[in-house]
Protein backbone atom coordinates (compact mmCIF):
# COMPACT_ATOMS: atom_id res chain seq x y z
CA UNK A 1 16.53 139.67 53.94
CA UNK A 2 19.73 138.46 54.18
CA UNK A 3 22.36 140.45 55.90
CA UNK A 4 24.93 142.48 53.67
CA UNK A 5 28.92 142.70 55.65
CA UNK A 6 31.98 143.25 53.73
CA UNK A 7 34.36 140.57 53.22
CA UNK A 8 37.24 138.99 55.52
CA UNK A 9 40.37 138.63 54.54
CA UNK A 10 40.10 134.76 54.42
CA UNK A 11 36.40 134.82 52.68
CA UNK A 12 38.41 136.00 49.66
CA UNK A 13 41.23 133.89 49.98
CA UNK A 14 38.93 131.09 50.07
CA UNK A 15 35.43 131.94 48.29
CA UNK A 16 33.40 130.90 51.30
CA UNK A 17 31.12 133.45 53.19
CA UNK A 18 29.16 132.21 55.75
CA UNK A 19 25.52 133.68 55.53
CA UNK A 20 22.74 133.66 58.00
CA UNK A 21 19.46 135.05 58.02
CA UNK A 22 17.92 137.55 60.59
CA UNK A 23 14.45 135.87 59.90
CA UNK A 24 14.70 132.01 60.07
CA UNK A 25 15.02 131.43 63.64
CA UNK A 26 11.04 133.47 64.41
CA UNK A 27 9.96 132.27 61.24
CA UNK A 28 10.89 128.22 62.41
CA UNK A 29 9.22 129.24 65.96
CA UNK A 30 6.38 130.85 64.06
CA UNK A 31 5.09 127.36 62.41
CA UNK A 32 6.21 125.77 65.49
CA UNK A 33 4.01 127.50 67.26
CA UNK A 34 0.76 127.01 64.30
CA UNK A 35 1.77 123.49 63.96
CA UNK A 36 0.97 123.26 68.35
CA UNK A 37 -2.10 124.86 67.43
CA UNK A 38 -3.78 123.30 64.98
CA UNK A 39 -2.17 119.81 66.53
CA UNK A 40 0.35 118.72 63.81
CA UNK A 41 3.47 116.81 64.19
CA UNK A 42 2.81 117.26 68.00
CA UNK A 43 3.89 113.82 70.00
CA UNK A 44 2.91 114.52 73.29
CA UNK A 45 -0.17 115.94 75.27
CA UNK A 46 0.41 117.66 79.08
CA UNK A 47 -2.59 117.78 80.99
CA UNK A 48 -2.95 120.21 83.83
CA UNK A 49 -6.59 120.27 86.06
CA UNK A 50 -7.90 117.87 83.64
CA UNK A 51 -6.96 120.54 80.60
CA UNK A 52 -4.92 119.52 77.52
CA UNK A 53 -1.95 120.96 75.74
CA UNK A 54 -0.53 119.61 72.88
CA UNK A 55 3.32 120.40 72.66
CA UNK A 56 6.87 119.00 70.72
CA UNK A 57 9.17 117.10 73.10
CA UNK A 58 12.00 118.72 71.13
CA UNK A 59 10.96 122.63 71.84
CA UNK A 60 10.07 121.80 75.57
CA UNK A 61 13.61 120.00 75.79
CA UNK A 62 15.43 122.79 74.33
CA UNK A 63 13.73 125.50 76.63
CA UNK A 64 13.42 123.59 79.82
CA UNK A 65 15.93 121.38 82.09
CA UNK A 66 12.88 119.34 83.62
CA UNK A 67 11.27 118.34 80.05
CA UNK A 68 14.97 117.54 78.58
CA UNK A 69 15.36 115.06 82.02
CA UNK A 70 11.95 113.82 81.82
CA UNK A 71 12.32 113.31 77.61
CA UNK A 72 16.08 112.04 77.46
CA UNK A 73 16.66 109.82 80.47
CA UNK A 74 15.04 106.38 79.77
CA UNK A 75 11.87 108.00 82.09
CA UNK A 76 8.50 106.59 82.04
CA UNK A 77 7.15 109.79 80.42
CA UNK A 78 9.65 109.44 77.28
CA UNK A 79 7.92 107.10 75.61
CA UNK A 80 4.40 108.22 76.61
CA UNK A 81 1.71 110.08 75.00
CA UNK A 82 0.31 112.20 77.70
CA UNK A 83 1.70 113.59 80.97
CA UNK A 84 -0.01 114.53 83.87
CA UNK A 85 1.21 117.67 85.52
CA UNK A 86 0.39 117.73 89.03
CA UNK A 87 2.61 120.78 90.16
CA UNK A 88 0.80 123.75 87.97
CA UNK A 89 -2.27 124.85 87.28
CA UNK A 90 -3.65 124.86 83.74
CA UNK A 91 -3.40 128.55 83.44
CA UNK A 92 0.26 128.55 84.82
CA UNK A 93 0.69 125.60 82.06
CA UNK A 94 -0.89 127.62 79.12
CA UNK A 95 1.41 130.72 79.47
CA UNK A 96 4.43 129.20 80.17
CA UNK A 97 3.65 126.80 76.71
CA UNK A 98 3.05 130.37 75.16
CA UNK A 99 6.41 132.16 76.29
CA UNK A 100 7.98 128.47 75.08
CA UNK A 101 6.83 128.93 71.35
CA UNK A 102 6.96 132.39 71.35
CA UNK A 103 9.42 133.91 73.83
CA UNK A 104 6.97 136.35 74.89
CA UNK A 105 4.36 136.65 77.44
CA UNK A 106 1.79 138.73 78.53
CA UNK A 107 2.01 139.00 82.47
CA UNK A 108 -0.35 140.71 84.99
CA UNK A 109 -1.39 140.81 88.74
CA UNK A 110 -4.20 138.70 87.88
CA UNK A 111 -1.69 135.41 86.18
CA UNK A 112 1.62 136.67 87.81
CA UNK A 113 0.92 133.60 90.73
CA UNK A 114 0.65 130.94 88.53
CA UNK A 115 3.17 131.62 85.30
CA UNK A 116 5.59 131.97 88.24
CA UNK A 117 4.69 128.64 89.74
CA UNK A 118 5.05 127.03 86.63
CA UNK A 119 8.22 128.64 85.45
CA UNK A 120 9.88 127.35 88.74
CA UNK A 121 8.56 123.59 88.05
CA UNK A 122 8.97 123.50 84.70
CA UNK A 123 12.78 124.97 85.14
CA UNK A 124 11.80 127.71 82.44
CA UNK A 125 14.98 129.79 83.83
CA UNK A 126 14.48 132.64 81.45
CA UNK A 127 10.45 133.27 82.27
CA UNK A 128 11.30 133.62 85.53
CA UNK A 129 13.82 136.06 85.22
CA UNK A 130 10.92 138.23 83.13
CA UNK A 131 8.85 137.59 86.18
CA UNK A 132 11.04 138.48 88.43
CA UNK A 133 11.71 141.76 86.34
CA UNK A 134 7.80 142.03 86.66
CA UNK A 135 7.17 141.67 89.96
CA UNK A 136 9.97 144.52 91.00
CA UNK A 137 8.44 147.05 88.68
CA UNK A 138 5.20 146.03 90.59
CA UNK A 139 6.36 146.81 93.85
CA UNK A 140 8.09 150.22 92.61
CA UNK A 141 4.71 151.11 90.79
CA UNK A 142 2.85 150.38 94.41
CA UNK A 143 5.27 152.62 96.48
CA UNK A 144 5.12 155.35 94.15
CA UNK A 145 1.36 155.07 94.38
CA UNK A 146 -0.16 157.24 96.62
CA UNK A 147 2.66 157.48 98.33
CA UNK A 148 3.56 154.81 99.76
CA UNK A 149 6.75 155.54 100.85
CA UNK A 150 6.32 154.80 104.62
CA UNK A 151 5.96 151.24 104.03
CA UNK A 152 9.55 150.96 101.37
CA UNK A 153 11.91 150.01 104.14
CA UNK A 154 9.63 146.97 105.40
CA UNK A 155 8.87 145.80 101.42
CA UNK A 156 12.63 146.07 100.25
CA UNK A 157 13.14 143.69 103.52
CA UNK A 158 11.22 140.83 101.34
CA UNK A 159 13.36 141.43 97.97
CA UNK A 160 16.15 139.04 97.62
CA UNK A 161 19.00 141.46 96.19
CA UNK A 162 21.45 138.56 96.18
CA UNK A 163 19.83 136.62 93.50
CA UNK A 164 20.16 139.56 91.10
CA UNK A 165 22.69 139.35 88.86
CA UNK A 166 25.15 142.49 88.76
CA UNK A 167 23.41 144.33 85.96
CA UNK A 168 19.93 144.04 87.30
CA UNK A 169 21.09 145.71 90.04
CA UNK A 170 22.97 148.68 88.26
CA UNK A 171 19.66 149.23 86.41
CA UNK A 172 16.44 148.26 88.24
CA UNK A 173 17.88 149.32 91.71
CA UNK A 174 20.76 152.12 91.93
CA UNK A 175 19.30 154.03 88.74
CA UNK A 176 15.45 154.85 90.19
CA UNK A 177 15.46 157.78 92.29
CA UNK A 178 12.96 156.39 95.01
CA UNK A 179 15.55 153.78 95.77
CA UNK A 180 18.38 156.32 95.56
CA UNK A 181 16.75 158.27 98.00
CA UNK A 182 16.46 155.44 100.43
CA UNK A 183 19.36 154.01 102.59
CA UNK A 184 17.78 150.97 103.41
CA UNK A 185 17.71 150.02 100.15
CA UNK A 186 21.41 152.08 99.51
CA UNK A 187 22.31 149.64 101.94
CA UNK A 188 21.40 146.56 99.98
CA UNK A 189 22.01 146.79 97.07
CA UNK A 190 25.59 147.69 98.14
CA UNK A 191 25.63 144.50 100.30
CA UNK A 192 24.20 142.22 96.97
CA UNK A 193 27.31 144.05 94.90
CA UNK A 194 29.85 143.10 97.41
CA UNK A 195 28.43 140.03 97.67
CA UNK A 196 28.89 139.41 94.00
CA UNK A 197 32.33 140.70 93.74
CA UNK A 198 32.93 137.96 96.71
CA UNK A 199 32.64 134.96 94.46
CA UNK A 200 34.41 132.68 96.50
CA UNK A 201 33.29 133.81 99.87
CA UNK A 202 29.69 133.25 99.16
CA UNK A 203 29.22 130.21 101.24
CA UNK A 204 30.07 131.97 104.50
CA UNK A 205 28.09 135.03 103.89
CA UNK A 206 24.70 133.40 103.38
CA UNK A 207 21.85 135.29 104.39
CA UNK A 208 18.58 135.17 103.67
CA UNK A 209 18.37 137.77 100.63
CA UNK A 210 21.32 135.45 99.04
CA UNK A 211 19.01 132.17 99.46
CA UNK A 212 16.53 130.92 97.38
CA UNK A 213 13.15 130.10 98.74
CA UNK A 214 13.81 126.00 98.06
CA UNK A 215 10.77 124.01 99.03
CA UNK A 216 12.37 120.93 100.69
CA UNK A 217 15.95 119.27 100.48
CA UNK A 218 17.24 117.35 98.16
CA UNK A 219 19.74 114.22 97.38
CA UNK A 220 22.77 114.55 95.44
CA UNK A 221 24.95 112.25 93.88
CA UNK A 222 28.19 113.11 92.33
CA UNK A 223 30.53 111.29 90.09
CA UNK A 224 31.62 107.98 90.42
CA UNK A 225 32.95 104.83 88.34
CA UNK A 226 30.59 102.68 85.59
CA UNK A 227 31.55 99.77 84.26
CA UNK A 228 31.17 100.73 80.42
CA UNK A 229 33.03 104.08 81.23
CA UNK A 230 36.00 106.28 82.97
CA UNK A 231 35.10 108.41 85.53
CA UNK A 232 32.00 110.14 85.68
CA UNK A 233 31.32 113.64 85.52
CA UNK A 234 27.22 113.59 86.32
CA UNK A 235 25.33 115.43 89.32
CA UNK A 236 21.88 114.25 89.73
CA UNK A 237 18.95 114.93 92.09
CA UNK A 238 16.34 113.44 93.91
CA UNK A 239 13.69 115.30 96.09
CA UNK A 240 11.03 113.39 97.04
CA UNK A 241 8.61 116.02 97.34
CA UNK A 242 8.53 116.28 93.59
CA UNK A 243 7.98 112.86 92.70
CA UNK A 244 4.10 112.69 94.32
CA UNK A 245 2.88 109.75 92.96
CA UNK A 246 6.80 107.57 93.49
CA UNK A 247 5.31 105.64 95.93
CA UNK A 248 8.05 103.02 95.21
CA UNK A 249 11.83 103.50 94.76
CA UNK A 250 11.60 102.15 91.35
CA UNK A 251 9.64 104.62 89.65
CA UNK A 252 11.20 107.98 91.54
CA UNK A 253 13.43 109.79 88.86
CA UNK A 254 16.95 111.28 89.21
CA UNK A 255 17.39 114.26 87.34
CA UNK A 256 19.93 115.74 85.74
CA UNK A 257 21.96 118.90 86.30
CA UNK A 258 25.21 120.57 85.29
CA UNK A 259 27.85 117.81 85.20
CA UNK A 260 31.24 118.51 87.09
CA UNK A 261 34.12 120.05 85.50
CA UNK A 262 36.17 116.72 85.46
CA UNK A 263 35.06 113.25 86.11
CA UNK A 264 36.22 111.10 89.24
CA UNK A 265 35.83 108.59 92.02
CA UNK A 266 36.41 108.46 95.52
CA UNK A 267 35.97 111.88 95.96
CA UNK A 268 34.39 113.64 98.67
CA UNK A 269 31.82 115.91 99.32
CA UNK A 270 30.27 118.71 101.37
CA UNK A 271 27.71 121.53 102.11
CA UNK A 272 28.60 125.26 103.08
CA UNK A 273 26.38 127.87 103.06
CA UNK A 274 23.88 125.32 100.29
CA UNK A 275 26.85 125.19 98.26
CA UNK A 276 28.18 121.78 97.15
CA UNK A 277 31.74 120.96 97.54
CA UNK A 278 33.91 118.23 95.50
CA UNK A 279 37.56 117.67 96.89
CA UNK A 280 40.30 115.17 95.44
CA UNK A 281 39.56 111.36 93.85
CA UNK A 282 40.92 109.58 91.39
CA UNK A 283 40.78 110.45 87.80
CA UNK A 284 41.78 108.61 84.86
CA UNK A 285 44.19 109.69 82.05
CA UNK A 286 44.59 109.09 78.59
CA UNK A 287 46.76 106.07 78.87
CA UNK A 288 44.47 104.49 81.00
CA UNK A 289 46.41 104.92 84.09
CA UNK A 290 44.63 106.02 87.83
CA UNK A 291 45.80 108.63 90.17
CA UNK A 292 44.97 110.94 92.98
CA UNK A 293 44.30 114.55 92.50
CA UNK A 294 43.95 117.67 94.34
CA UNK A 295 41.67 119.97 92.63
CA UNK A 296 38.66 120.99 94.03
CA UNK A 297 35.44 122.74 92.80
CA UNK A 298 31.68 123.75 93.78
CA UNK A 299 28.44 123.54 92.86
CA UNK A 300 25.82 126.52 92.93
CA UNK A 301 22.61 125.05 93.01
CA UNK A 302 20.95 128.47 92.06
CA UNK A 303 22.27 129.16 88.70
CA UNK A 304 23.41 125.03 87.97
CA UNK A 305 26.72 125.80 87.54
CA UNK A 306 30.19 124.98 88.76
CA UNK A 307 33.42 126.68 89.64
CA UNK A 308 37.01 125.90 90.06
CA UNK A 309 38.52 126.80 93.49
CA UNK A 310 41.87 126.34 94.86
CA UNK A 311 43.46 123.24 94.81
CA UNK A 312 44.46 121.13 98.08
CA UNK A 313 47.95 120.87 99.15
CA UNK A 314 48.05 117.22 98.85
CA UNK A 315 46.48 114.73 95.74
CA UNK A 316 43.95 113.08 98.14
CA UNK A 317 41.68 110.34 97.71
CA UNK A 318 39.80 107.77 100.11
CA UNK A 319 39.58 110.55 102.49
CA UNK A 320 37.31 112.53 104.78
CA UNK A 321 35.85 115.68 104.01
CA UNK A 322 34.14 118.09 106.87
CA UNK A 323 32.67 121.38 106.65
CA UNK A 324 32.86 123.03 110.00
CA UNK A 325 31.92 127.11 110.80
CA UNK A 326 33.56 128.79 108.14
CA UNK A 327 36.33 125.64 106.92
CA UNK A 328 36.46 122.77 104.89
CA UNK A 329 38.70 120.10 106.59
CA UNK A 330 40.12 117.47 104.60
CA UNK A 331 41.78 114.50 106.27
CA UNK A 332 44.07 112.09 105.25
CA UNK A 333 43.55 109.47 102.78
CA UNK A 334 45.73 108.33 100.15
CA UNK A 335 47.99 110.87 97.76
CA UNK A 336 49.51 110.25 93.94
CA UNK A 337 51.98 107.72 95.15
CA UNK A 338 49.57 105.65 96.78
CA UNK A 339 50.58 106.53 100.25
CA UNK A 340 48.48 107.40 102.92
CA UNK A 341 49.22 110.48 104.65
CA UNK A 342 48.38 111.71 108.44
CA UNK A 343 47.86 115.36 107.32
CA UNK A 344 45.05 117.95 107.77
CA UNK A 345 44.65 120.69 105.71
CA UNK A 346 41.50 123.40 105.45
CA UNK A 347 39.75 125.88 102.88
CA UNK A 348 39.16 129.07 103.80
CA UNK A 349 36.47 130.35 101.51
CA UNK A 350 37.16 133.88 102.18
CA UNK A 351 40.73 133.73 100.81
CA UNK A 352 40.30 131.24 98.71
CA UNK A 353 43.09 129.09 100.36
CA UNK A 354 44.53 125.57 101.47
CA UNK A 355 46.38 125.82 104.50
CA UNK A 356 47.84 122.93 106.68
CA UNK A 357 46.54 122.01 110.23
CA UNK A 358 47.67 119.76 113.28
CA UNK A 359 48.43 116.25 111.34
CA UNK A 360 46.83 112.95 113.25
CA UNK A 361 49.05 110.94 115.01
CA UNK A 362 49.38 108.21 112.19
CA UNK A 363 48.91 108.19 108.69
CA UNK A 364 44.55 107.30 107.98
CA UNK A 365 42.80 106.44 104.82
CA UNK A 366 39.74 104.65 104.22
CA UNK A 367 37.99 105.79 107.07
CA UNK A 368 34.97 107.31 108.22
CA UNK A 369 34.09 111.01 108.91
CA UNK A 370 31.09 113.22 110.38
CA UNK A 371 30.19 116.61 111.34
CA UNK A 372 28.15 117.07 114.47
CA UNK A 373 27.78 119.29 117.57
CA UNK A 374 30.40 121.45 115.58
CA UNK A 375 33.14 118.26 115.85
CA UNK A 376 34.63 116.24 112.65
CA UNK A 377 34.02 112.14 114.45
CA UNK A 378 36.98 109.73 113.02
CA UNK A 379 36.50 106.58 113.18
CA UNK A 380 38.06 103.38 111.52
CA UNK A 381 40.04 103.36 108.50
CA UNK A 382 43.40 101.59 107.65
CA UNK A 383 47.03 102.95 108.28
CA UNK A 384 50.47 103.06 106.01
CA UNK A 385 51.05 99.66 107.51
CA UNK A 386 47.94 98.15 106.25
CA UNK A 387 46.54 98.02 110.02
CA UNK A 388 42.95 98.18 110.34
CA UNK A 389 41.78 100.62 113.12
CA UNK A 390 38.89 100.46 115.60
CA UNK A 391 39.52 103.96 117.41
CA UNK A 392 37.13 106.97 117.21
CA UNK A 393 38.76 110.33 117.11
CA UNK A 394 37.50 113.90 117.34
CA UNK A 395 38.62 116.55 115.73
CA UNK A 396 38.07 120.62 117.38
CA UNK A 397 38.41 123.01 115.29
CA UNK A 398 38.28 125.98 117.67
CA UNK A 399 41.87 124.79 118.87
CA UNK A 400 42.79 123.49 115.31
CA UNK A 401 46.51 126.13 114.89
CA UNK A 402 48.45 126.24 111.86
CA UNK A 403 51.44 123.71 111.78
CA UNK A 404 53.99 125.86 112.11
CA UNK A 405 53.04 127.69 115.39
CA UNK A 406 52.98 125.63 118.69
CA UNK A 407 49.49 124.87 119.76
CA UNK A 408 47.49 122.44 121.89
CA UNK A 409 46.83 118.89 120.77
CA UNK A 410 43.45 119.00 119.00
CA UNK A 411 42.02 115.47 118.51
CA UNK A 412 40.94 113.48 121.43
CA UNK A 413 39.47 110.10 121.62
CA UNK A 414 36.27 108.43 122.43
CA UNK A 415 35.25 104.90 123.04
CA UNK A 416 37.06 101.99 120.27
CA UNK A 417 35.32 100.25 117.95
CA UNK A 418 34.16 96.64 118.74
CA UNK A 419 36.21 95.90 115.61
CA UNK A 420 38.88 97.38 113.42
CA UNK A 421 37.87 98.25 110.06
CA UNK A 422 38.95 99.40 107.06
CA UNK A 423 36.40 101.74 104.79
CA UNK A 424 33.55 102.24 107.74
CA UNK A 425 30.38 104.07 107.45
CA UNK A 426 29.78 106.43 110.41
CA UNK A 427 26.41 108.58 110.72
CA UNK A 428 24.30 110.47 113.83
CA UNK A 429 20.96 109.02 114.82
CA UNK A 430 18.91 109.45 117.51
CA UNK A 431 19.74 108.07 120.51
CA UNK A 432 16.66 105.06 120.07
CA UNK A 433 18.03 103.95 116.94
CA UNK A 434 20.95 102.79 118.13
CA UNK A 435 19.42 99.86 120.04
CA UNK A 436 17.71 98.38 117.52
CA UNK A 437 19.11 95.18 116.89
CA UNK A 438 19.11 95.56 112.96
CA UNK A 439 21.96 97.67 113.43
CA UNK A 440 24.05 94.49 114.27
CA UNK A 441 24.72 94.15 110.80
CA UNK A 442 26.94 96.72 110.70
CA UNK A 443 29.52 94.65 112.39
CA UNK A 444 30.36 93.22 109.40
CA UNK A 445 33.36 93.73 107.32
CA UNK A 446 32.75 97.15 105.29
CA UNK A 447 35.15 98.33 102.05
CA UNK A 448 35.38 101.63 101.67
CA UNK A 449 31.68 102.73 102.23
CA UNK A 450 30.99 106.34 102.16
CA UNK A 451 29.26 108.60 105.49
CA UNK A 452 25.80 109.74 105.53
């Protein structure tokens, strides 16, 4: 039945109502879900332990990330008419298709293993927050059991508060009276609420209740320039752990996640706390014009999503970008104007803030940065007078002071370059490496390669 409301003001000024009905959208999922069974319209067939599954690209792209990569990006698997899954079982497979068609599921001890499997490598984001929901009320229904009260401490230990969002935690945690009566888990709940409240400082309070349990690392990549387009805006992925029979380079697949806030190029990048960081690049306006900026944002891998934090002091761009302890150091490059500038400035997560540091002795750009043994390595790059350089530099940031107070001088040098260069690629091997005599080829002339 359509759904009776009285009347705006402008639905009588114009004549138009807009109507919807409460029924259509389970009554569309409804046939859907008959048409899957009895195998109509379906155009594609996932096979799991040698079981099939007949599904619609379109519903599997609309409820899950991995199908909507796997269906949309020019992939092998778009234009196929079967799919081997090799990640869950057929079980795992067969539930999660149900909760897809149906948005409900029926979960106990006996399937709990493999729907949540599959939820996690199929990216169903919502299943696994029921299972999640599942396996808490499972834990609270053991302790309460017999009385198993001596044992709460050590289980709530093994629950990852952190990952909770704010009103899971209100209602699952603080309102059940055996975890009220506990101040273990008093305790951590109150450190997962502070920890939420902390938006910005959540790189440099990691633990391992904030963490997800991620199987293996993964590759980035982050914005960029195209030759049919502006800037870019897309973050893809590549773990190799997924892609188990990519026994070549050419058939691996990059998937896609949340795209950045605002497209650009020669940006920089880096990792606090398994948060991604983009600082500065160039972004193009409207009139087709290129400049420097100095906004900055990052990327929480756990949720796929992206916030704004505070801009730098300068526009930046061809620069060096270092995450050391608890700071972000960015350092020099080129600003608006085009110039290239000798300053150092960090990011504090805690506050929030950009703050300037000891500047370098001459203005850099286009070089080469690299965090190791808890010191940012300089090397290369090209000055305000167009002079190539060949020193290496290092940067400590326990005697880093702010500019305005007097302080010891904080970069020293090492060895120069057997060349000066301009754009140099810098990265830490082990020592053995470094001898091979491949490695020669790195003598010659670079343009403004990025650092591994």
């Amino acid at each position: 039945m359509p759904s009776e409301r009285c009347l705006s003001i402008q639905e009588m000024l114009t004549g138009q109502r807009l109507c919807h009905s409460e029924s259509h959208n389970d009554s569309v999922l409804a046939a859907l879900n008959q048409q899957r069974s009895d195998g109509i319209l379906c155009d594609i067939t996932l096979i799991a332990e040698e079981q099939k599954f007949h599904a619609h690209k379109a519903v599997l792209a609309a409820c899950s990330d991995y199908f909507r990569a796997m269906f949309s990006l020019c992939m092998v698997e778009s234009g196929a008419d079967e799919v081997n899954l090799h990640g869950v079982t057929s079980l795992g497979l067969k539930q999660a298709l149900e909760f897809a068609y149906t948005g409900q599921i029926l979960l106990e001890p006996g399937v709990i293993q493999d729907v949540l499997a599959a939820g996690s490598h199929l990216q169903l984001l919502e299943l696994l927050n029921l299972c999640s929901h599942y396996l808490i009320q499972l834990a609270v229904r053991w302790l309460e059991h017999n009385c198993h009260y001596q044992y709460m401490d050590e289980l709530l230990q093994y629950i990852r508060f952190g990952l909770m969002d704010v009103d899971t935690l209100h209602t699952v945690a603080l309102s059940h009276p055996l975890v009220q009566a506990s101040e273990t888990a008093t305790a951590l709940v109150n450190e997962a609420l502070e920890y939420h409240q902390s938006i910005y400082a959540q790189p440099v309070w990691q633990t391992r209740r904030t963490k997800p349990r991620f199987q293996s690392d993964t590759l980035y990549i982050i914005g960029g320039k195209k030759r049919e387009v502006c800037k870019v805006k897309e973050l893809r992925y590549f773990n190799p752990v997924d892609q188990e029979n990519a026994l070549i380079a050419a058939i691996a697949n990059w998937s896609e996640l949340a795209p950045m806030p605002m497209g650009r190029s020669h940006h920089c990048v880096a990792v606090m706390g398994d948060f991604l960081f983009v600082a500065g690049g160039e972004v193009e306006h409207a009139s087709g014009r290129t400049c420097a900026v100095r906004t900055a944002c990052r990327y929480d891998p756990r949720s796929n999503s992206w916030a704004e934090i505070a801009p730098m002091k300068n526009c930046r761009e061809h620069f060096v970008l270092g995450a050391m302890d608890e700071y972000l150091y960015a350092v020099g490059g080129r600003n608006e104007l085009r110039q290239v500038l000798p300053t150092v400035e960090r990011y504090c997560p805690k506050k929030n803030k950009w703050t300037f540091v000891q500047s370098f002795d001459r203005s850099l750009s286009c070089h080469a940065g690299y965090v190791a043994d808890g010191l940012l390595w300089i090397s290369g790059g090209v000055t305000n007078t167009a002079q190539y350089q060949n020193r290496l530099m290092v940067y400590e940031p326990n005697q880093v002071v702010d500019v305005s107070r007097e302080g010891k001088e904080e970069v020293f040098y090492g060895p120069t370059l057997p060349f000066a260069s301009n754009g140099i690629a810098a990265c830490f091997l082990p020592a053995p490496y470094f001898t091979c005599p491949n490695l020669q080829t790195l003598q010659v002339p670079h343009h403004r390669i990025g650092t591994i």
